[in-house]
N, C-alpha and C. Protein backbone atom coordinates (compact mmCIF):
# COMPACT_ATOMS: atom_id res chain seq x y z
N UNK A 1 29.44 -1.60 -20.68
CA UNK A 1 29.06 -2.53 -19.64
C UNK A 1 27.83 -1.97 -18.92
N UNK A 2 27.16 -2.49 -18.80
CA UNK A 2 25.88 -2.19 -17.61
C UNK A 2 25.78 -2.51 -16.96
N UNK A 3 24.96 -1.64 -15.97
CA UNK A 3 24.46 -1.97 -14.41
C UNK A 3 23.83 -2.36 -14.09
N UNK A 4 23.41 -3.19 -13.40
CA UNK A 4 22.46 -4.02 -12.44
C UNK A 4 21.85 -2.70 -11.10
N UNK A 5 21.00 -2.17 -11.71
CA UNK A 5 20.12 -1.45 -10.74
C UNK A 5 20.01 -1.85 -9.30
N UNK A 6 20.17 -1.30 -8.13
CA UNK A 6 20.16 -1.43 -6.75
C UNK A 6 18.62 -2.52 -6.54
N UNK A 7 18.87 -3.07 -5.99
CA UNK A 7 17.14 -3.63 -4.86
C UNK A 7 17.01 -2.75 -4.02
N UNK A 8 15.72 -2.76 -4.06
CA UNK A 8 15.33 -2.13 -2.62
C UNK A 8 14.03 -2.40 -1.78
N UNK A 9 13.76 -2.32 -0.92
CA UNK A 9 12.88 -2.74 0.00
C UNK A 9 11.87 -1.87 0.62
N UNK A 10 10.84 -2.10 0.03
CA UNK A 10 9.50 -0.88 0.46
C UNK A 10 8.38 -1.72 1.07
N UNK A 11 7.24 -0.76 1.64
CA UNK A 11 6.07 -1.34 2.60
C UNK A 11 5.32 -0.76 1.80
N UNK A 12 4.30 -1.77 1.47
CA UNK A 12 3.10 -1.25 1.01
C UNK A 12 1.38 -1.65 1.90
N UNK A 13 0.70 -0.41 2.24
CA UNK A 13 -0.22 -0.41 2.63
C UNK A 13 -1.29 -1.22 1.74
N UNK A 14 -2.63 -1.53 1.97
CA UNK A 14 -3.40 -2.17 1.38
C UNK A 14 -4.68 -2.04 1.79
N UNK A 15 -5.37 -1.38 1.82
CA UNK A 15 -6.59 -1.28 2.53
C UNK A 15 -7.96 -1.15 1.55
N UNK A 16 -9.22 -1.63 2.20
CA UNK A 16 -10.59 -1.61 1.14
C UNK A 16 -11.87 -1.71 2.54
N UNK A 17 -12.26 -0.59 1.69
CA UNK A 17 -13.66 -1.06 2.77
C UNK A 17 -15.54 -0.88 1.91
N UNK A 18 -15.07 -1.38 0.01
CA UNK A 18 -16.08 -1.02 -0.54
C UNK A 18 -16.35 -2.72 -0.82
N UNK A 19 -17.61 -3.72 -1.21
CA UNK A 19 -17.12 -4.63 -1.99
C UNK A 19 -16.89 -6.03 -1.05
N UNK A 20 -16.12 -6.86 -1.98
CA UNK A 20 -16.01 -8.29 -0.90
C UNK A 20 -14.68 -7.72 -0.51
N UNK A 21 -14.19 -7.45 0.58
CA UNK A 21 -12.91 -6.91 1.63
C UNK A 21 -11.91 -7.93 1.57
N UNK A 22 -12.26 -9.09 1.42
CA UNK A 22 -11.40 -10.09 1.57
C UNK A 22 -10.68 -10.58 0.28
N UNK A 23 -11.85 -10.33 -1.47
CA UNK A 23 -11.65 -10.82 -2.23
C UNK A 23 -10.47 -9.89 -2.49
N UNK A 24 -10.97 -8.19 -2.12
CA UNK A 24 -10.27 -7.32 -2.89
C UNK A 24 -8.94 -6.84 -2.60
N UNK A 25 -8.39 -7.43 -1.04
CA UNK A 25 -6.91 -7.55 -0.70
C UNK A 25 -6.46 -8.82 -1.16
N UNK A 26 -7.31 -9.73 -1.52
CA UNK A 26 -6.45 -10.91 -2.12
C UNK A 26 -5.88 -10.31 -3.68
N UNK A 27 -7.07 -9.78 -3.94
CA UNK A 27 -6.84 -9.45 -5.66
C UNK A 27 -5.52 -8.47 -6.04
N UNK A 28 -5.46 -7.41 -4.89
CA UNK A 28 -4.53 -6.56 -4.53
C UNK A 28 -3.06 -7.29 -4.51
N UNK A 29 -3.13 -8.08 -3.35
CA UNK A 29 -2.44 -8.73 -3.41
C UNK A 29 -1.32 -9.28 -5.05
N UNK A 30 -2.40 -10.32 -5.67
CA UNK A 30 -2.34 -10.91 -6.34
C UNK A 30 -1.26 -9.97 -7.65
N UNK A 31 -2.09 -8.47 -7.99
CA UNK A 31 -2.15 -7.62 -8.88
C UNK A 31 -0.01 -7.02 -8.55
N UNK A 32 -0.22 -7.09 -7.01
CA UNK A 32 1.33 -6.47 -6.80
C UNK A 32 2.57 -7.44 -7.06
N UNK A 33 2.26 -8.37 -6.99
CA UNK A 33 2.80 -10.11 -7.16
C UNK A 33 3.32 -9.88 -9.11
N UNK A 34 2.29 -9.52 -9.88
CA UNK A 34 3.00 -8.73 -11.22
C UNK A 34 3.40 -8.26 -11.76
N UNK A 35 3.30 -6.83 -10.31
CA UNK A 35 4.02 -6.35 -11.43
C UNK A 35 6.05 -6.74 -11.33
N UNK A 36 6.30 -5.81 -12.68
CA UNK A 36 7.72 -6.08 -12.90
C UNK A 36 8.82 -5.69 -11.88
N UNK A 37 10.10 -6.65 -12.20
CA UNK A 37 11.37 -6.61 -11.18
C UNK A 37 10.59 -6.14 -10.01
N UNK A 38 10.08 -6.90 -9.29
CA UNK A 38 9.71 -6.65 -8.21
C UNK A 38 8.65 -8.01 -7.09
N UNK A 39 8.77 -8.48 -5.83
CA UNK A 39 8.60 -9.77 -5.86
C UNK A 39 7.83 -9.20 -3.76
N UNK A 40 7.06 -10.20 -3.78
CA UNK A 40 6.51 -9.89 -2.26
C UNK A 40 7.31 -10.66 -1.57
N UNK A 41 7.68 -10.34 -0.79
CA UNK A 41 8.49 -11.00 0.45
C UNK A 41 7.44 -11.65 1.47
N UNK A 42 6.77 -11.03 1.92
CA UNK A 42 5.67 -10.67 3.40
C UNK A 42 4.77 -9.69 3.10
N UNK A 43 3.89 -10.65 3.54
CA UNK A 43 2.54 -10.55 4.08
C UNK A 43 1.96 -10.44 5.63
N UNK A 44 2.12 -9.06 6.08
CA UNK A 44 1.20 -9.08 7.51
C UNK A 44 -0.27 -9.85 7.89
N UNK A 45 -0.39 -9.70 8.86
CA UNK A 45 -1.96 -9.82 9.32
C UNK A 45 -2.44 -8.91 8.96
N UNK A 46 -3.99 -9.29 8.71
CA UNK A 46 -4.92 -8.72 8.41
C UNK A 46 -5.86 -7.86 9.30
N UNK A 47 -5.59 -6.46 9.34
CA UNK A 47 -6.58 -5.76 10.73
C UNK A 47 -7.78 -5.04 10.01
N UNK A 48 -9.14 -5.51 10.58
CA UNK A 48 -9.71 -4.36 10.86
C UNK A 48 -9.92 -3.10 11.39
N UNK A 49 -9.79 -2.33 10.46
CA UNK A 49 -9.97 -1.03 11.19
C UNK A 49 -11.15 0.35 10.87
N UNK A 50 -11.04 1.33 12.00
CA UNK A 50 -11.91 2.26 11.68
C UNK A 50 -11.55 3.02 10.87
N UNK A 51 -12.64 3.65 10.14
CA UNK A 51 -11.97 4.75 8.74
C UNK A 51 -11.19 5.93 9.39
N UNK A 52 -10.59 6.77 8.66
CA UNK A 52 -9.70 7.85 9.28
C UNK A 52 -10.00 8.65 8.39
N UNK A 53 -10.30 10.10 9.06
CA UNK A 53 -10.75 11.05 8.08
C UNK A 53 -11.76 11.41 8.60
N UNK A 54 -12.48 12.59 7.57
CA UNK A 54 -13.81 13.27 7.92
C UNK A 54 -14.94 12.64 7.10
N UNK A 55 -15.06 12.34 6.54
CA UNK A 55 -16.06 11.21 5.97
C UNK A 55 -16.81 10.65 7.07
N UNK A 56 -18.07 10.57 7.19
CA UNK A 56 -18.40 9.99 8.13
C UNK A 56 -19.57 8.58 7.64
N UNK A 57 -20.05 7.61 7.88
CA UNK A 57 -21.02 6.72 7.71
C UNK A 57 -20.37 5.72 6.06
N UNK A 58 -19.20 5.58 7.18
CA UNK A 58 -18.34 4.47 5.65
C UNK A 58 -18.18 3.18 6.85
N UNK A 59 -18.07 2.50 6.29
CA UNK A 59 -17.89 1.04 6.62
C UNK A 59 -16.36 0.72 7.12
N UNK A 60 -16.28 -0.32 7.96
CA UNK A 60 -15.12 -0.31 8.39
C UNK A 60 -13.50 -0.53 6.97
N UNK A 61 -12.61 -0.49 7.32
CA UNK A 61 -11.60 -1.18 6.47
C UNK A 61 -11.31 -2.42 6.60
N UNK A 62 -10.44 -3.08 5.77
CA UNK A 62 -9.27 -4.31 6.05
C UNK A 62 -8.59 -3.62 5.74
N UNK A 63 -6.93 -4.17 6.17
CA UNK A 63 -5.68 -3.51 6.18
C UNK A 63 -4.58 -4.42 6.07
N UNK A 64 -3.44 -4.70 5.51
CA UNK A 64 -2.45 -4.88 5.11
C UNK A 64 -1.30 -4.92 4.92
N UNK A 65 -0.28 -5.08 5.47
CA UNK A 65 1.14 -4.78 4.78
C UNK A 65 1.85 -5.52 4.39
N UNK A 66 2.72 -5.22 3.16
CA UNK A 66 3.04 -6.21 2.09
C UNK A 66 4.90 -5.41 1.81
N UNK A 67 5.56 -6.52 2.35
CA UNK A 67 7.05 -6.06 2.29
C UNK A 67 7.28 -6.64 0.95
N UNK A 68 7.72 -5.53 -0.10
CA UNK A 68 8.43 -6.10 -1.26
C UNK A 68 9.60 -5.42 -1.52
N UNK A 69 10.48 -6.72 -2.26
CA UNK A 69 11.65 -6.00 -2.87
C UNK A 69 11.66 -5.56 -3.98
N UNK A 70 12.48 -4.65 -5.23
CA UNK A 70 11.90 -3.92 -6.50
C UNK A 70 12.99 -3.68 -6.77
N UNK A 71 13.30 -3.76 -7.90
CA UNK A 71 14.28 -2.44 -8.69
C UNK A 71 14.06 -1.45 -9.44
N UNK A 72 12.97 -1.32 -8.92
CA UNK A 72 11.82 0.01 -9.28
C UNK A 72 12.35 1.10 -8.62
N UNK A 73 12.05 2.44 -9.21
CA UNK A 73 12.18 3.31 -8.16
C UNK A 73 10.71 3.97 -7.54
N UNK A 74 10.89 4.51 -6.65
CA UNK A 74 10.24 5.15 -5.73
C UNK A 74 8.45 5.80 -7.08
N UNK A 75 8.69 6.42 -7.40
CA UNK A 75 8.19 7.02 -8.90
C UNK A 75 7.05 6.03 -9.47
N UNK A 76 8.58 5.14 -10.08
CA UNK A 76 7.66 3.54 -10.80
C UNK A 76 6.40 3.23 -9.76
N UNK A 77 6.69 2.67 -8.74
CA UNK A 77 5.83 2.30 -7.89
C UNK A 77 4.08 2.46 -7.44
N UNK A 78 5.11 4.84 -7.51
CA UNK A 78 3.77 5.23 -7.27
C UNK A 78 2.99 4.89 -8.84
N UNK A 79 3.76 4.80 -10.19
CA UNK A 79 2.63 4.63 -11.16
C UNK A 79 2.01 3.45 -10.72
N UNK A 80 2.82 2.55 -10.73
CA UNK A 80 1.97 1.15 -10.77
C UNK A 80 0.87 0.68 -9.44
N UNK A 81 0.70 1.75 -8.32
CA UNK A 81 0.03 1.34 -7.87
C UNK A 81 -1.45 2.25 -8.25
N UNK A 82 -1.03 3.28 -8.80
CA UNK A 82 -2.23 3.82 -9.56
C UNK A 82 -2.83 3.02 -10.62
N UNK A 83 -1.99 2.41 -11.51
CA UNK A 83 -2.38 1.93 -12.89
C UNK A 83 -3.09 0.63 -11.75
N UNK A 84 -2.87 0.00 -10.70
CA UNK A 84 -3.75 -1.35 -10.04
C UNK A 84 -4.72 -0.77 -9.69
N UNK A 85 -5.00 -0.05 -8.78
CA UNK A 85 -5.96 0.87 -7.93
C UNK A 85 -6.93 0.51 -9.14
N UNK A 86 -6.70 1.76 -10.41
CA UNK A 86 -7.48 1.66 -11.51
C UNK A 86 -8.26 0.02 -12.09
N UNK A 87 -7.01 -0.18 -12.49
CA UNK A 87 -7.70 -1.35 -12.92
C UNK A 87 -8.38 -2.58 -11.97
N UNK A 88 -8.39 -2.29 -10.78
CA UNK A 88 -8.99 -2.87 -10.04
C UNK A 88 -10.47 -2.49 -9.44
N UNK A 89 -10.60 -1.39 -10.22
CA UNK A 89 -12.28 -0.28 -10.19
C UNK A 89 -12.32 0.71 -9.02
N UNK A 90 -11.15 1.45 -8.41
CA UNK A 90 -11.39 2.79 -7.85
C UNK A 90 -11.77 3.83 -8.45
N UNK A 91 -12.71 4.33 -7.86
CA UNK A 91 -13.11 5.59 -8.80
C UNK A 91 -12.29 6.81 -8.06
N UNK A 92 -11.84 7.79 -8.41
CA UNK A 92 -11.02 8.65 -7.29
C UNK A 92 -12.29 9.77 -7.95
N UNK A 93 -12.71 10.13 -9.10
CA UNK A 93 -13.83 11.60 -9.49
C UNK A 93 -14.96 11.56 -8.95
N UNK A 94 -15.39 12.92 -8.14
CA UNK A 94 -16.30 12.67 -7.67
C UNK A 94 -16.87 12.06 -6.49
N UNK A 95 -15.62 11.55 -5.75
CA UNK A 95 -15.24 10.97 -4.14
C UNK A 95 -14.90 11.55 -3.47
N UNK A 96 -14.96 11.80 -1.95
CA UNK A 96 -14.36 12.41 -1.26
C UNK A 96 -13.05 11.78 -0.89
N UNK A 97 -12.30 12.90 -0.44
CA UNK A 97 -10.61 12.07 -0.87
C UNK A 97 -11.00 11.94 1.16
N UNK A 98 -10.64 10.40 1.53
CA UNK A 98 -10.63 9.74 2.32
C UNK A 98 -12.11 9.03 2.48
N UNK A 99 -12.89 9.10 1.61
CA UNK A 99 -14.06 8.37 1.55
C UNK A 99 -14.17 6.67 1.20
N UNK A 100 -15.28 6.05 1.02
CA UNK A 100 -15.29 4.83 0.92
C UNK A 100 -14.38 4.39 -0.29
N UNK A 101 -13.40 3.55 -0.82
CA UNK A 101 -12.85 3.01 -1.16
C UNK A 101 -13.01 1.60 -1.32
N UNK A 102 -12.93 0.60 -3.08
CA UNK A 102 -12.75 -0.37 -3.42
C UNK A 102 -11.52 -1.01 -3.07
N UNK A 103 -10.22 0.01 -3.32
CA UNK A 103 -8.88 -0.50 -3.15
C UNK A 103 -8.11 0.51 -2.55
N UNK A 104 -7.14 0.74 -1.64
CA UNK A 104 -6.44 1.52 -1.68
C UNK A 104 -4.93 1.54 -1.40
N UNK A 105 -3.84 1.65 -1.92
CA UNK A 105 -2.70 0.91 -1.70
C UNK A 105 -1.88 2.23 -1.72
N UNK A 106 -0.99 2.49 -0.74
CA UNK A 106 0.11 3.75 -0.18
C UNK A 106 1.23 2.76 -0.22
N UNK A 107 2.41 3.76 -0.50
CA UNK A 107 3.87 3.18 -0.51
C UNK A 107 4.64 3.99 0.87
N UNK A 108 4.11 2.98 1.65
CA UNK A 108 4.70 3.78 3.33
C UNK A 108 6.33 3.79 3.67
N UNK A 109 6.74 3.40 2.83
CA UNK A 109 8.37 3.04 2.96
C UNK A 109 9.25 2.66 1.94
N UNK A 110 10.15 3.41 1.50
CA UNK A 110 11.30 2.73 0.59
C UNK A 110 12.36 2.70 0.91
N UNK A 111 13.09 1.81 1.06
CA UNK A 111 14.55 1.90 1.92
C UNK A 111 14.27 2.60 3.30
N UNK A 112 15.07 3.36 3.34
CA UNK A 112 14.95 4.68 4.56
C UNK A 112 15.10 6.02 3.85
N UNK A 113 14.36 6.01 2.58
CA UNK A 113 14.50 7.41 1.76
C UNK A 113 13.49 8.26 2.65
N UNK A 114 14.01 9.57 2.70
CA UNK A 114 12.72 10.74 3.19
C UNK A 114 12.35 11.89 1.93
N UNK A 115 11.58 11.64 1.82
CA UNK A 115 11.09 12.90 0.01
C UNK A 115 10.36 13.56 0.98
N UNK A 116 9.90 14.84 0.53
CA UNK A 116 8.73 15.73 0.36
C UNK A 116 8.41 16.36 -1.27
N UNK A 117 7.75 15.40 -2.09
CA UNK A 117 7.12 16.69 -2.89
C UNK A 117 5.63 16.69 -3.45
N UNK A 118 5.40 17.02 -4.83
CA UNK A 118 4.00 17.00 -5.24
C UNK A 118 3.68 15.45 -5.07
N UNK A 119 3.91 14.68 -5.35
CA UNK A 119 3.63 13.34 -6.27
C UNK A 119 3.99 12.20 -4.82
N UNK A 120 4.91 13.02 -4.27
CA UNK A 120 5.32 11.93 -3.26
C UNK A 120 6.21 12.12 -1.87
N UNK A 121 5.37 11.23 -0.72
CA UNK A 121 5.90 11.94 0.74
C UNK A 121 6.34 10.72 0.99
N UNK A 122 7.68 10.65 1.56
CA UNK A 122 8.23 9.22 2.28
C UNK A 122 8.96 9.34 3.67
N UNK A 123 8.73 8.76 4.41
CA UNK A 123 8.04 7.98 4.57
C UNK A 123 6.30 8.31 4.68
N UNK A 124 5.24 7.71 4.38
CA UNK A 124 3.93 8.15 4.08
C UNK A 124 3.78 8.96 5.63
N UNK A 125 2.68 10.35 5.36
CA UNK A 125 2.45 10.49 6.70
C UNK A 125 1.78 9.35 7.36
N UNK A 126 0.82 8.41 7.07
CA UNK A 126 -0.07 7.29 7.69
C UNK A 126 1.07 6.33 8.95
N UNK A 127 2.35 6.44 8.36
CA UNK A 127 3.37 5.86 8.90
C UNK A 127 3.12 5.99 10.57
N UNK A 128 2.72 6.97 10.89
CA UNK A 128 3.17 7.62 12.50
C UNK A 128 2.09 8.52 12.59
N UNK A 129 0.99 8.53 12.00
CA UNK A 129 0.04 8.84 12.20
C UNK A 129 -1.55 7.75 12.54
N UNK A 130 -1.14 6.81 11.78
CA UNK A 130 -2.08 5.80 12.17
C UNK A 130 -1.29 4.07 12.97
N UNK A 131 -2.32 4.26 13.92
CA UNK A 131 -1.48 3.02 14.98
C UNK A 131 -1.44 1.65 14.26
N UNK A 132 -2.20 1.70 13.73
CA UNK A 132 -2.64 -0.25 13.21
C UNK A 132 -1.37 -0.03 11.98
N UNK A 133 -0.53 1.26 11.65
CA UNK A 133 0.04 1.09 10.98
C UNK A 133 1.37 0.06 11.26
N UNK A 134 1.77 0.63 12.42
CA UNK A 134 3.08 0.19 13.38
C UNK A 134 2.41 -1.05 13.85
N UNK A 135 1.22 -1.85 13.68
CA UNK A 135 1.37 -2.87 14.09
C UNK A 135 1.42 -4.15 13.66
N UNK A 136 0.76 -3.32 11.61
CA UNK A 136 1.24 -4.55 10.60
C UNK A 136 3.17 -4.57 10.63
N UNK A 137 3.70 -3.36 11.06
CA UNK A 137 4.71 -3.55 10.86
C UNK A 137 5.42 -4.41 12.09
N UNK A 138 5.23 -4.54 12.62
CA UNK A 138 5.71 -5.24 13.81
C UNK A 138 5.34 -6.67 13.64
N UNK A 139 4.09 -6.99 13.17
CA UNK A 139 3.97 -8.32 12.51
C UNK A 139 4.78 -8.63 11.53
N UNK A 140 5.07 -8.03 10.60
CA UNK A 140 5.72 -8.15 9.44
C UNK A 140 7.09 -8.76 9.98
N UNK A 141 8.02 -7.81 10.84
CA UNK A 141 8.90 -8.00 11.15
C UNK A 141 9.24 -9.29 12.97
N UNK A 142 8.20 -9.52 12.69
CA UNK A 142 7.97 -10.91 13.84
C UNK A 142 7.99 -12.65 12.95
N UNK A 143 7.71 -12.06 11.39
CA UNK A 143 7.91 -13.22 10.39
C UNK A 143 9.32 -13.56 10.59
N UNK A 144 9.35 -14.94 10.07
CA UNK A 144 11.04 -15.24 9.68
C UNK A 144 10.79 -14.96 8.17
N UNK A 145 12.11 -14.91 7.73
CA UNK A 145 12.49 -14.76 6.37
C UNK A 145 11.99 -16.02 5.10
């Protein structure tokens, strides 16, 4: 007999500040909407914001948060938002890591899991480190169902 794998419920960040900003969170969007066992619930507002980091003379961001459910795990996720990133034209070689960005998508939440390791921190530090974070989330959770 088999199991029917748990659901679960994660936040995903979304941010771009290289490019058309608008096309490339729609496309984002669009790209997370595919992949497998896994479905968007919510969609926050859209904030502009200032870059974060030492990088200096980058353009502002757009920003995002996107409540989905999955029967993915934690792992899956992080591949598939690499394998989008990619195929959506981030270059990560040769960039400064917090520099200008085409796409950039963090998994700020899964359930209420807490990890620390190589590959993966949960809840993301950005969580409680950046404010506009707590305020897609507060939108998010101001939606009805």
């Amino acid at each position: 007999m088999s199991t029917i794998p748990p659901l679960h419920i994660a936040y995903l960040c979304i941010g771009t500040n290289l490019g058309s900003l608008d096309s490339n969170l729609s496309n984002a969007r669009l790209e997370v909407s595919k992949w497998p066992r896994t479905r968007v619930l919510k969609e926050s507002i859209i904030l502009k914001t200032s870059p974060c980091g030492p990088v200096e003379n980058q353009g502002d961001f757009l920003n995002q948060l996107l409540k989905i459910e999955t029967f993915l795990s934690p792992l899956a996720i992080i591949d598939l938002i690499q394998i989008t990133e990619n195929k959506m034209g981030r270059i990560r070689k040769g960039v400064p890591e917090k520099g200008p960005r085409l796409i950039d998508i963090d998994l700020i939440e899964f359930d209420k899991l807490v990890i620390s390791s190589k590959r993966l921190t949960l809840p993301h530090p950005s969580r409680r480190d950046r404010g506009y974070i707590s305020e897609l989330f507060k939108d998010i959770k101001n939606k009805n169902e």
